[in-house]
N, C-alpha and C. Protein backbone atom coordinates (compact mmCIF):
# COMPACT_ATOMS: atom_id res chain seq x y z
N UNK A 1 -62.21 1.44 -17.63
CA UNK A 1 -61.64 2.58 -16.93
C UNK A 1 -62.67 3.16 -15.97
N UNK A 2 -62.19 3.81 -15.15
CA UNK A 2 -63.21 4.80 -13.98
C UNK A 2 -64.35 5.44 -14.82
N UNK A 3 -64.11 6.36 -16.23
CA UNK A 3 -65.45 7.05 -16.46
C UNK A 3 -66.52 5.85 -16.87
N UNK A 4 -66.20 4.75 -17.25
CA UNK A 4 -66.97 4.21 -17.81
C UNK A 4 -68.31 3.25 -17.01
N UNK A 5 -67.43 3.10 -15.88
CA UNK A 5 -67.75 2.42 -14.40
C UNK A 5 -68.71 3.88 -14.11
N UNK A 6 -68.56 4.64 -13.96
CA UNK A 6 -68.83 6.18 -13.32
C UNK A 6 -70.33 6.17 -13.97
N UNK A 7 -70.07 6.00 -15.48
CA UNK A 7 -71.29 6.27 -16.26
C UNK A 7 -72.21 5.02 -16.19
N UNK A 8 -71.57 3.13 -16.09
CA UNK A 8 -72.78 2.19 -16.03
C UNK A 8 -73.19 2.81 -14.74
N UNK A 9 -72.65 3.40 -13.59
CA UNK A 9 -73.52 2.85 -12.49
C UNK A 9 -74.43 4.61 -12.13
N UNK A 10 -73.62 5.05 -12.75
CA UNK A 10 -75.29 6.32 -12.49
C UNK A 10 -75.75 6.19 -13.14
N UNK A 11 -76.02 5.39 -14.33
CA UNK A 11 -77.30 5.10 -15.07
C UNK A 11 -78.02 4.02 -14.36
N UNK A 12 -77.19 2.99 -13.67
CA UNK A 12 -78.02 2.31 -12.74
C UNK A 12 -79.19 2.71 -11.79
N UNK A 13 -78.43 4.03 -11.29
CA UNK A 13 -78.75 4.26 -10.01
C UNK A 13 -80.40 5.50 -10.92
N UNK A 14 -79.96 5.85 -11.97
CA UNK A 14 -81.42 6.29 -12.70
C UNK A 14 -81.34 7.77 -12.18
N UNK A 15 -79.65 8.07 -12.36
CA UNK A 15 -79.34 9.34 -12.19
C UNK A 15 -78.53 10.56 -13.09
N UNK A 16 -79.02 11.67 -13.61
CA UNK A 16 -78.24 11.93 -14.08
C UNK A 16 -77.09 12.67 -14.33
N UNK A 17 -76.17 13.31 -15.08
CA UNK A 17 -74.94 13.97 -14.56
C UNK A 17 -74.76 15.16 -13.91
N UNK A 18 -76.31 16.28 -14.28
CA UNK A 18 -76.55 17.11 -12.56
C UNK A 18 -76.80 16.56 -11.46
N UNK A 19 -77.78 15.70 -11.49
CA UNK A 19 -78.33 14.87 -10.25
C UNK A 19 -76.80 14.27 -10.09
N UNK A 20 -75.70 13.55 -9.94
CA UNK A 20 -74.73 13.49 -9.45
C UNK A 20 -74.46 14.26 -9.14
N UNK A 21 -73.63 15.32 -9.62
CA UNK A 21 -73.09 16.28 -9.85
C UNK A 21 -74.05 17.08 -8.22
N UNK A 22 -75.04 17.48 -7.92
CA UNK A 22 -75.73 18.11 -7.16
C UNK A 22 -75.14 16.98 -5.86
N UNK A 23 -75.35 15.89 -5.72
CA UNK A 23 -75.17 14.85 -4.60
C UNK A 23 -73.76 15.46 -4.38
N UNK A 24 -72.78 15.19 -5.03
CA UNK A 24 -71.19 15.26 -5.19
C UNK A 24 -70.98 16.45 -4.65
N UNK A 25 -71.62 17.73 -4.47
CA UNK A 25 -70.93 19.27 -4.74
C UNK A 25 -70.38 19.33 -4.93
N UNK A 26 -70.48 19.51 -6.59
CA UNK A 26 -69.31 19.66 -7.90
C UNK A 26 -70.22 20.06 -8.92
N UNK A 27 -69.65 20.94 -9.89
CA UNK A 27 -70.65 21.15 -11.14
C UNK A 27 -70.85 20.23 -12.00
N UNK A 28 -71.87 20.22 -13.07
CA UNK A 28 -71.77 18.90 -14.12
C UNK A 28 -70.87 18.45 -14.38
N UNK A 29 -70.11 19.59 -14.79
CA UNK A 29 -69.05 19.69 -16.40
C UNK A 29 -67.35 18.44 -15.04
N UNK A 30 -67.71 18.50 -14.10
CA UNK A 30 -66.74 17.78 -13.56
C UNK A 30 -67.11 16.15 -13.69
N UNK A 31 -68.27 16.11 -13.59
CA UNK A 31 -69.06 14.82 -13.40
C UNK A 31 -68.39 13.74 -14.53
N UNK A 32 -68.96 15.50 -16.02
CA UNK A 32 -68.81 14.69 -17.33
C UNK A 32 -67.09 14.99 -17.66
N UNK A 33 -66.08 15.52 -17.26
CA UNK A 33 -64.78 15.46 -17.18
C UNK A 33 -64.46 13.83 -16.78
N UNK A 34 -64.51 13.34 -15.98
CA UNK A 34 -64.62 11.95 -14.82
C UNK A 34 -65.05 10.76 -15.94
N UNK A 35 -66.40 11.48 -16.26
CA UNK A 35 -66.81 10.57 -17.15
C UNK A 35 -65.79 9.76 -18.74
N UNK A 36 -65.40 11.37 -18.76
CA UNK A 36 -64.79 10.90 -20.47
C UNK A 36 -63.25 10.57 -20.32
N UNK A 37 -62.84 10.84 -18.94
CA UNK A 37 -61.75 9.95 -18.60
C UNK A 37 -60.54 11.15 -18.77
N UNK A 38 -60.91 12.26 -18.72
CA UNK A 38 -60.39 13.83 -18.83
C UNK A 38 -59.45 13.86 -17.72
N UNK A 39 -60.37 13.59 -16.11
CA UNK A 39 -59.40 14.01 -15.15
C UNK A 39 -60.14 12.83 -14.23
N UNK A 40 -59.63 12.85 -13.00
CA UNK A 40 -59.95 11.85 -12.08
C UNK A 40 -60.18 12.67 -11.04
N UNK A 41 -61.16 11.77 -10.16
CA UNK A 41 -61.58 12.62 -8.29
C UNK A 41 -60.26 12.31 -7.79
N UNK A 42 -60.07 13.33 -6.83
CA UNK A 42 -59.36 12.76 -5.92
C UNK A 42 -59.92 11.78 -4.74
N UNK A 43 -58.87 11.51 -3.90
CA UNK A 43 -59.32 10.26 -2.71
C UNK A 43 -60.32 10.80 -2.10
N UNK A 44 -60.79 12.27 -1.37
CA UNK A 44 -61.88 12.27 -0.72
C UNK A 44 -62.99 12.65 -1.63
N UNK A 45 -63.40 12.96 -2.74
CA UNK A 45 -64.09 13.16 -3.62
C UNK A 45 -64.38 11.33 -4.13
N UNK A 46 -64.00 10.74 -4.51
CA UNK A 46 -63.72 8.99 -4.64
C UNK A 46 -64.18 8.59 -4.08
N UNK A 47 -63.98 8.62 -2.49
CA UNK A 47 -65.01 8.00 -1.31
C UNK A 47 -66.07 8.36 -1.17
N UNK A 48 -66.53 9.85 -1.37
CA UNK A 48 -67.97 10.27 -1.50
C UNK A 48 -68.74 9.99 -2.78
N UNK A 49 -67.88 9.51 -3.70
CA UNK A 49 -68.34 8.73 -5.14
C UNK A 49 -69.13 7.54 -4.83
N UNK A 50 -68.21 6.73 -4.36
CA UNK A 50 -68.38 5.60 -4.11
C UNK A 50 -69.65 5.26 -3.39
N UNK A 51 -69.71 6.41 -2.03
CA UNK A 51 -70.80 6.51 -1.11
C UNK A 51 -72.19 7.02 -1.73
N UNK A 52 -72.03 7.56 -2.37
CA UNK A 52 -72.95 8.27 -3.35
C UNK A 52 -73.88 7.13 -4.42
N UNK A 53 -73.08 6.68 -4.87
CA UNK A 53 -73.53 5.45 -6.02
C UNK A 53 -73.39 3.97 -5.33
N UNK A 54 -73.08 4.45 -3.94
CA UNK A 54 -73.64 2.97 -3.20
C UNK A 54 -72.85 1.98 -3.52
N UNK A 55 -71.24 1.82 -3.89
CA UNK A 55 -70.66 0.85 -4.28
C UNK A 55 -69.14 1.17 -3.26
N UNK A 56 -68.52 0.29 -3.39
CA UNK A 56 -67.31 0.14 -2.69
C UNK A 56 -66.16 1.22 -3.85
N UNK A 57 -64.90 1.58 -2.90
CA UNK A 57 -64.23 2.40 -4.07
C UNK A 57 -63.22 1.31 -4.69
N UNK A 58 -62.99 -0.10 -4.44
CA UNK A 58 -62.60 -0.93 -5.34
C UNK A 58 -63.33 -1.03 -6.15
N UNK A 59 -64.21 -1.03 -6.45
CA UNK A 59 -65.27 -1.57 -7.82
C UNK A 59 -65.13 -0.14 -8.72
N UNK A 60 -64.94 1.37 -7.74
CA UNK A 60 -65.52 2.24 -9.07
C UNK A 60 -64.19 2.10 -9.68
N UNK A 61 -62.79 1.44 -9.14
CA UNK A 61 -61.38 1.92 -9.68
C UNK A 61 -61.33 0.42 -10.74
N UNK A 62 -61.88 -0.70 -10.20
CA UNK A 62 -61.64 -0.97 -11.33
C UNK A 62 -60.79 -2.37 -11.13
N UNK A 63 -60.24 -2.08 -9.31
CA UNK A 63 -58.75 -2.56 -9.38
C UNK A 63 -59.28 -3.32 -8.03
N UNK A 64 -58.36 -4.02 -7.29
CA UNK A 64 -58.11 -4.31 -5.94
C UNK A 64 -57.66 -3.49 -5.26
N UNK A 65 -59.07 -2.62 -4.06
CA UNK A 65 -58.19 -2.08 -3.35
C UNK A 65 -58.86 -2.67 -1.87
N UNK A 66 -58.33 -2.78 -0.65
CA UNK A 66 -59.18 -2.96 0.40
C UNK A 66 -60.08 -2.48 0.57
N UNK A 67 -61.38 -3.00 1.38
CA UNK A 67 -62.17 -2.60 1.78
C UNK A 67 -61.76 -1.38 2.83
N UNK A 68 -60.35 -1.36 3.83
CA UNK A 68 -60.15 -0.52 4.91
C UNK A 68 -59.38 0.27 4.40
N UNK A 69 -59.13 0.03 3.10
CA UNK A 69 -58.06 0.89 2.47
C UNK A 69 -58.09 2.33 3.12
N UNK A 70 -56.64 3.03 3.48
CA UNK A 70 -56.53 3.89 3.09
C UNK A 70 -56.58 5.07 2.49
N UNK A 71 -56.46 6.63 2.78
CA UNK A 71 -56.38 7.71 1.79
C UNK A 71 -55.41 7.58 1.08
N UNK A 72 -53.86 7.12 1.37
CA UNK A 72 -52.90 7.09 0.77
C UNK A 72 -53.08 5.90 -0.16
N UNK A 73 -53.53 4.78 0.16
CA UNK A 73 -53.62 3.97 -0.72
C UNK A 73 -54.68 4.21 -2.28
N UNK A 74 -55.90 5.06 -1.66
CA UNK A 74 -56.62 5.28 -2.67
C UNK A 74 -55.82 6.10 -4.00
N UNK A 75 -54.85 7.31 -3.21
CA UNK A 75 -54.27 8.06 -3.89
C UNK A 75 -53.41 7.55 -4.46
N UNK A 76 -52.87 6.37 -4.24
CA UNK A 76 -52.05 5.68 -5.23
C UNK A 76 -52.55 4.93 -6.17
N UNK A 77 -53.82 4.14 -5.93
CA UNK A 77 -54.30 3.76 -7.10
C UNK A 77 -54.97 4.69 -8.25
N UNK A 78 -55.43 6.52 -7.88
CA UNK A 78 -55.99 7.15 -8.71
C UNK A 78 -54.74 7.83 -9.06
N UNK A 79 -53.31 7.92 -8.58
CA UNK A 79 -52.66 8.45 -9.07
C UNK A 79 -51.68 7.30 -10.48
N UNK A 80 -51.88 6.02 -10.09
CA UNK A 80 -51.99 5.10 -11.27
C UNK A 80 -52.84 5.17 -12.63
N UNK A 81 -54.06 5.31 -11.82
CA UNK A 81 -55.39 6.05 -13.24
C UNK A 81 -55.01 7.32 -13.85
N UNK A 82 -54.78 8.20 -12.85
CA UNK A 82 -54.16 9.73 -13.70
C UNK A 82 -52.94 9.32 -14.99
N UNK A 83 -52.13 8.27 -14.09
CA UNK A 83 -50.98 8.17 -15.00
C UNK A 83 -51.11 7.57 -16.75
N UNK A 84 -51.92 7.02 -16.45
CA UNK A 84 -52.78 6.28 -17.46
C UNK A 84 -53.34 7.32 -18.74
N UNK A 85 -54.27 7.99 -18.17
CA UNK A 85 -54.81 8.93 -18.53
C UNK A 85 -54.46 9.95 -19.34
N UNK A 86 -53.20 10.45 -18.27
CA UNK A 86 -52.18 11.34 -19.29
C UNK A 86 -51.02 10.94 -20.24
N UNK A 87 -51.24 8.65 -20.35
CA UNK A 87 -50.55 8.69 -21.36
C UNK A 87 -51.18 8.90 -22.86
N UNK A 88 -52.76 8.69 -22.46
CA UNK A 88 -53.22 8.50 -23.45
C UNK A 88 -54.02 9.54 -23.82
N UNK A 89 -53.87 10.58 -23.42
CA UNK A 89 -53.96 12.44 -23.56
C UNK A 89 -53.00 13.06 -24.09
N UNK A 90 -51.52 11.84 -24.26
CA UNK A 90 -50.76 12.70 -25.18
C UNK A 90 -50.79 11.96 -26.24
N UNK A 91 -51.26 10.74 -26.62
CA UNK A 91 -51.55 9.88 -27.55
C UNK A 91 -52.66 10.73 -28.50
N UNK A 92 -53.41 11.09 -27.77
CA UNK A 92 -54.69 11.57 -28.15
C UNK A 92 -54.12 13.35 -29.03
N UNK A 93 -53.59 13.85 -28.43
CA UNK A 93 -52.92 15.26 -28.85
C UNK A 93 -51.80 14.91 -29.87
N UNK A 94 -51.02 13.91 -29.90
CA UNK A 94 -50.18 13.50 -31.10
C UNK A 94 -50.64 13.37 -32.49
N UNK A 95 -51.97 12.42 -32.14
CA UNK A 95 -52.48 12.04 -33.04
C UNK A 95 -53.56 13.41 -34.26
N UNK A 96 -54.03 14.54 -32.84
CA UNK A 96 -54.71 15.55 -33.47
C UNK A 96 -53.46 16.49 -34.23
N UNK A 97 -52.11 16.70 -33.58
CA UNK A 97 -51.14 17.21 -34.14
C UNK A 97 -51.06 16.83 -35.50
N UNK A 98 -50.80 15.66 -35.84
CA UNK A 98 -50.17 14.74 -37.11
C UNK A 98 -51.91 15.09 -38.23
N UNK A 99 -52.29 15.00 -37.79
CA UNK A 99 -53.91 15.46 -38.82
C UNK A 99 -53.89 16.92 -38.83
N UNK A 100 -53.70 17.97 -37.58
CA UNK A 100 -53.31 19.10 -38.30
C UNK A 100 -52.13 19.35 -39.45
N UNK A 101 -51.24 19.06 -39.20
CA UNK A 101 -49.66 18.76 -40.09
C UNK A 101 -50.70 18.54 -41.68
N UNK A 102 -51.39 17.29 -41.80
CA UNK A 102 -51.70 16.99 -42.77
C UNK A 102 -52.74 17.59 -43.53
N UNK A 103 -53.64 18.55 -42.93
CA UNK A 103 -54.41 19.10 -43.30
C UNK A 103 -53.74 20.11 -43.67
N UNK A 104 -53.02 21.04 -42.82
CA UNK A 104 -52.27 22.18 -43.09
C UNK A 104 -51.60 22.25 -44.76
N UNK A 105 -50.69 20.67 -44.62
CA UNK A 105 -50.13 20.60 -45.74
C UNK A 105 -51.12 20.21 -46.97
N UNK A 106 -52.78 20.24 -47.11
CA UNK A 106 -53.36 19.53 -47.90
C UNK A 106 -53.79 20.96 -48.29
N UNK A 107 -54.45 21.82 -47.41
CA UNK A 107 -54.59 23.06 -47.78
C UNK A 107 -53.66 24.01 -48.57
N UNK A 108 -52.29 24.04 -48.17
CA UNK A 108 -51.52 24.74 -48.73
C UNK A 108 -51.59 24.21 -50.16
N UNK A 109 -51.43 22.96 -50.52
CA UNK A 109 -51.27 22.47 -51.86
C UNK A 109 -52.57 23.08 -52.69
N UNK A 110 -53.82 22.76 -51.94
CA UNK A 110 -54.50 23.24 -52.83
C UNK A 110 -54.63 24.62 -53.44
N UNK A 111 -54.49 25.34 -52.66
CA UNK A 111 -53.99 26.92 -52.61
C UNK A 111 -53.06 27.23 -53.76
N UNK A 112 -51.82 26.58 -53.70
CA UNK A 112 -50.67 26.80 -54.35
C UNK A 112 -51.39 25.98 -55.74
N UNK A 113 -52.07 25.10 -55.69
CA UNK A 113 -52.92 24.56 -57.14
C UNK A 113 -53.85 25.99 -57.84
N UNK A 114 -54.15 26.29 -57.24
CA UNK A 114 -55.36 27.59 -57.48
C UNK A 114 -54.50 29.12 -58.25
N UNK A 115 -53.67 28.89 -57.25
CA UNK A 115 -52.70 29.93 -57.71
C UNK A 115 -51.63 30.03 -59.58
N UNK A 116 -51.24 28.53 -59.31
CA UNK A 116 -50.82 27.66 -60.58
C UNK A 116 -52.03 27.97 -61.66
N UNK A 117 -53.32 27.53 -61.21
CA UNK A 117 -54.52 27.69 -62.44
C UNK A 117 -55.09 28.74 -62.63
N UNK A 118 -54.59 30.16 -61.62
CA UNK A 118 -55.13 31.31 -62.13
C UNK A 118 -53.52 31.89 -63.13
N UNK A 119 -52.63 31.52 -62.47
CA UNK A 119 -51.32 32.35 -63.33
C UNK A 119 -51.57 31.61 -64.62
N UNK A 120 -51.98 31.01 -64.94
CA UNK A 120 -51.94 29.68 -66.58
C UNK A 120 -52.89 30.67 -67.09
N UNK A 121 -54.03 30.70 -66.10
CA UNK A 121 -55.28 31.61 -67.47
C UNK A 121 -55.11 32.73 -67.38
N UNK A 122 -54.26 33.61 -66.72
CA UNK A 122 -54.15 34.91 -66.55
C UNK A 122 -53.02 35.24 -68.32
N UNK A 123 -51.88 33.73 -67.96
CA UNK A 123 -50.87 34.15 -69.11
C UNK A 123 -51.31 33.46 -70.72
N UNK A 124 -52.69 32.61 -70.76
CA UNK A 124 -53.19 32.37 -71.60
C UNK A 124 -54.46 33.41 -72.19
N UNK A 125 -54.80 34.36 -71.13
CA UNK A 125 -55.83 34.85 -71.58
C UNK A 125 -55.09 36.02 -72.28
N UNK A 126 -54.12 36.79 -71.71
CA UNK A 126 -53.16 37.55 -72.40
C UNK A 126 -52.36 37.15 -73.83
N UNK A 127 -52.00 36.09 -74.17
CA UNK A 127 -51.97 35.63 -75.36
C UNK A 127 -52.91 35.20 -76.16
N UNK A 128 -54.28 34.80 -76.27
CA UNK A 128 -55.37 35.20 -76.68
C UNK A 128 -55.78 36.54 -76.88
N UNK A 129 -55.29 37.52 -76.31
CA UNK A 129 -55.68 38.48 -76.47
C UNK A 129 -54.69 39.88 -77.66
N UNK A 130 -53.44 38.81 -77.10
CA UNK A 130 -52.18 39.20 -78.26
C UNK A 130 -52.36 39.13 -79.94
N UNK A 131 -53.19 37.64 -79.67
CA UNK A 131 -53.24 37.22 -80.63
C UNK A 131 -54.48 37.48 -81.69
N UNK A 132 -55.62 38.32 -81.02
CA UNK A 132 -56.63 38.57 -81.88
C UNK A 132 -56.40 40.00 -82.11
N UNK A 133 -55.74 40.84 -81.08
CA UNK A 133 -55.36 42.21 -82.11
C UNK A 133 -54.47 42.41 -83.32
N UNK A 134 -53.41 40.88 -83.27
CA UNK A 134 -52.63 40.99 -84.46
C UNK A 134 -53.37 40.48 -85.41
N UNK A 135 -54.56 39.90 -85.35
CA UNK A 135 -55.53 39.42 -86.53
C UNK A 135 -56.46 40.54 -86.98
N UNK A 136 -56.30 41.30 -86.53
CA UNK A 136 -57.49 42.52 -86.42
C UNK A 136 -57.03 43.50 -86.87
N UNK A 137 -55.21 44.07 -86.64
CA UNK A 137 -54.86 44.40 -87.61
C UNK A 137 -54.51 43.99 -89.09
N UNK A 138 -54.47 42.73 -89.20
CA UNK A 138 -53.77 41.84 -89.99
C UNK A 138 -55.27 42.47 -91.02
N UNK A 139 -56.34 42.35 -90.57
CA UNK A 139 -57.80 42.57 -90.92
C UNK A 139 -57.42 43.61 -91.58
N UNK A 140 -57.26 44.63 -90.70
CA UNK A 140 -57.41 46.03 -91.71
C UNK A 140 -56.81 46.25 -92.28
N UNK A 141 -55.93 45.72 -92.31
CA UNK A 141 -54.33 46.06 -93.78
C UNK A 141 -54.96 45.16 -95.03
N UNK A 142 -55.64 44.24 -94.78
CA UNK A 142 -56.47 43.39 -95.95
C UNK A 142 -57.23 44.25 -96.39
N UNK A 143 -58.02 44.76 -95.38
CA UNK A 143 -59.22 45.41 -95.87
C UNK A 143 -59.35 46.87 -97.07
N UNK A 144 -57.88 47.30 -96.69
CA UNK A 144 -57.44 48.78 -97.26
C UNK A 144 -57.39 48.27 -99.08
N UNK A 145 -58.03 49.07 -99.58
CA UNK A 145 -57.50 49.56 -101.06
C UNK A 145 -56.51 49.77 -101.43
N UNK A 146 -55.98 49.07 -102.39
CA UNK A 146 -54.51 48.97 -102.86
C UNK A 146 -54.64 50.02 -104.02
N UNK A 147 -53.60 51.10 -104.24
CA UNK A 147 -53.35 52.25 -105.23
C UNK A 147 -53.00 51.87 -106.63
């Protein structure tokens, strides 16, 4: 994919994601967006990529595009990469959904376990406790002198 291309060749070039980022005028955090495959440059941002890291913008895409290519053409091949991108950004959010779901539901259980093992010793400690005052009287009625 583009970030990955993005990231061998500014490590080539023995640069790093400010030092791009400063060449580009753009902040880091866009550099490393690009990088992790978050969002994509657009076509004139792409060409100054390209120009920047000294490579053609077929090589940073990945794909066949002309050398005379086009803005419109570029924008169709990064609007191919976007498409890409955001299938697998909802892949990516499905998958964090379905692990919240499961956590949610792992927590509640335990909770509702806790709850179960305090009502048990709450209604056992109360019958333990039933049960040694009736021995305690049981005690002192033994204990009394018979007439």
């Amino acid at each position: 994919m583009l970030g990955e291309t993005i990231i061998r060749l500014r490590k080539q070039r023995g640069l790093s994601q400010l030092q791009l980022a400063d060449e580009m005028h753009v902040v880091r955090q866009t550099i490393s967006k690009w990088e992790k495959n978050l969002s994509v440059p657009d076509a004139d941002a792409l060409s100054r990529l390209a120009d920047v890291l000294d490579v053609s913008v077929s090589e940073l895409l990945g794909a066949p595009v002309a050398a005379d290519a086009s803005s419109a053409d570029i924008a169709a091949a990064l609007s191919q990469i976007n498409e890409q991108l955001a299938i697998q950004n909802r892949r990516r959010n499905r998958i964090w959904k379905v692990a919240a779901w499961v956590l949610g539901i792992y927590v509640a259980f335990q909770v509702l376990l806790l709850l179960l093992a305090y009502s048990f010793s709450v209604d056992l400690s109360r019958t333990q406790e039933s049960g040694s005052i009736t021995m305690e009287q049981n005690a002192v009625i033994i204990d009394e002198p018979t007439p």
